[in-house]
Protein backbone atom coordinates (compact mmCIF):
# COMPACT_ATOMS: atom_id res chain seq x y z
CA UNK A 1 97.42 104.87 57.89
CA UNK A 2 97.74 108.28 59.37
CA UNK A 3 95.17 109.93 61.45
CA UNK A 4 95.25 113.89 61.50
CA UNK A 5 94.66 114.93 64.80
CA UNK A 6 93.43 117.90 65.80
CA UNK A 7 96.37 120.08 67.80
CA UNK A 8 96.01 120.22 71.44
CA UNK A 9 95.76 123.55 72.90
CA UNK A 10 98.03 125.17 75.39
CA UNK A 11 94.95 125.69 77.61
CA UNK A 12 94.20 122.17 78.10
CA UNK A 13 97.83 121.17 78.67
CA UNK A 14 97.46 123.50 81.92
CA UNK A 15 94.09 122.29 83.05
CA UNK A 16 95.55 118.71 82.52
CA UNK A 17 98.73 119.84 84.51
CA UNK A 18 96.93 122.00 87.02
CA UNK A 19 94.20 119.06 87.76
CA UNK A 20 96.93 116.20 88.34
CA UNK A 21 98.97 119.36 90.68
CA UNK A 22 95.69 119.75 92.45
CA UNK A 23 95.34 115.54 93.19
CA UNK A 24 98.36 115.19 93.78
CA UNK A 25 98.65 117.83 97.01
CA UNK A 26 94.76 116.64 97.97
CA UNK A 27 96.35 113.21 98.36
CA UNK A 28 99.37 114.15 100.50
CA UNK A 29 97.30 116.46 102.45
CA UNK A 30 94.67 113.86 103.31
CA UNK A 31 97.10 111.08 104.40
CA UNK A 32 99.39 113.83 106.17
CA UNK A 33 95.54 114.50 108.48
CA UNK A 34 95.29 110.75 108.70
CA UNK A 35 98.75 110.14 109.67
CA UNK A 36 98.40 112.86 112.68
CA UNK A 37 95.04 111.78 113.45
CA UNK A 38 95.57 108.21 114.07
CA UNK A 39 96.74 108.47 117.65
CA UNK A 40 93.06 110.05 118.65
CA UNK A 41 91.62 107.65 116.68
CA UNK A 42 93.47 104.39 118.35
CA UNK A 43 92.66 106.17 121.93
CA UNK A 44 89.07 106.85 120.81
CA UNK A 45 88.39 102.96 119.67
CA UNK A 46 90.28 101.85 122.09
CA UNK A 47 92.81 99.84 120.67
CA UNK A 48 96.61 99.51 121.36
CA UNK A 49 98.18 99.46 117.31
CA UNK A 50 101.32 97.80 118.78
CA UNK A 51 100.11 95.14 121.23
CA UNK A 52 97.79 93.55 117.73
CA UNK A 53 101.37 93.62 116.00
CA UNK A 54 103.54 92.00 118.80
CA UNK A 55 101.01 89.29 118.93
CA UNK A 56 100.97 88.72 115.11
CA UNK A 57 104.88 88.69 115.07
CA UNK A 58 104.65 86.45 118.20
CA UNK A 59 102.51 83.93 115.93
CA UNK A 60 104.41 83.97 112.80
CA UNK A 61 107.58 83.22 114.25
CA UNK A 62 108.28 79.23 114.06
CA UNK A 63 109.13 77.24 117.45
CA UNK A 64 112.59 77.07 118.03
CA UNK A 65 115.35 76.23 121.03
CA UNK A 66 115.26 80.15 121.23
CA UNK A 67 111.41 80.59 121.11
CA UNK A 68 111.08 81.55 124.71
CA UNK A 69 114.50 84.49 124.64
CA UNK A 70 113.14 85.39 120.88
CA UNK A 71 109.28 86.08 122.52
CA UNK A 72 110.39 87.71 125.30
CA UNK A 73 112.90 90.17 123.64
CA UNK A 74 110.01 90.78 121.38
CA UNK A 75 107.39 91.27 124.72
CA UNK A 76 110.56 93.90 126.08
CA UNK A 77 110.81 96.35 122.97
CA UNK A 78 107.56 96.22 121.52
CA UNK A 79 104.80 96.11 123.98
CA UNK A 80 107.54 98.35 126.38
């Protein structure tokens, strides 16, 4: 069972092409602002991005005879 359809014009292959272009660059553009932004933003709520992660990595790592070395290595680069 066949279905004839209708040929697609060469205009709406462009608007098709030229509307996924035009997403595409909105997108990068947008998280290219947020991306330089985020700085201002952390010093505007402020909030220290890397002190919530070094305690979250502190937390998920298990107890170990090397807990104390591991933690404070981690307290030296991170929150440095």
């Amino acid at each position: 069972m066949a279905t004839d359809l209708p040929p697609v014009s060469s205009r709406y292959k462009w608007t098709a092409l030229s509307n996924t272009t035009l997403g595409a660059f909105m997108a990068t553009l947008d998280s290219s602002i947020v991306i330089i932004s985020l700085p201002a933003i952390f010093r505007g709520i402020q909030l220290d991005p890397l002190a919530a992660a070094a305690s979250w990595m502190r937390g998920a790592m298990p107890p170990g005879p090397l807990d104390d070395d591991v933690r404070d290595a981690l307290e030296e680069t991170v929150l440095a």
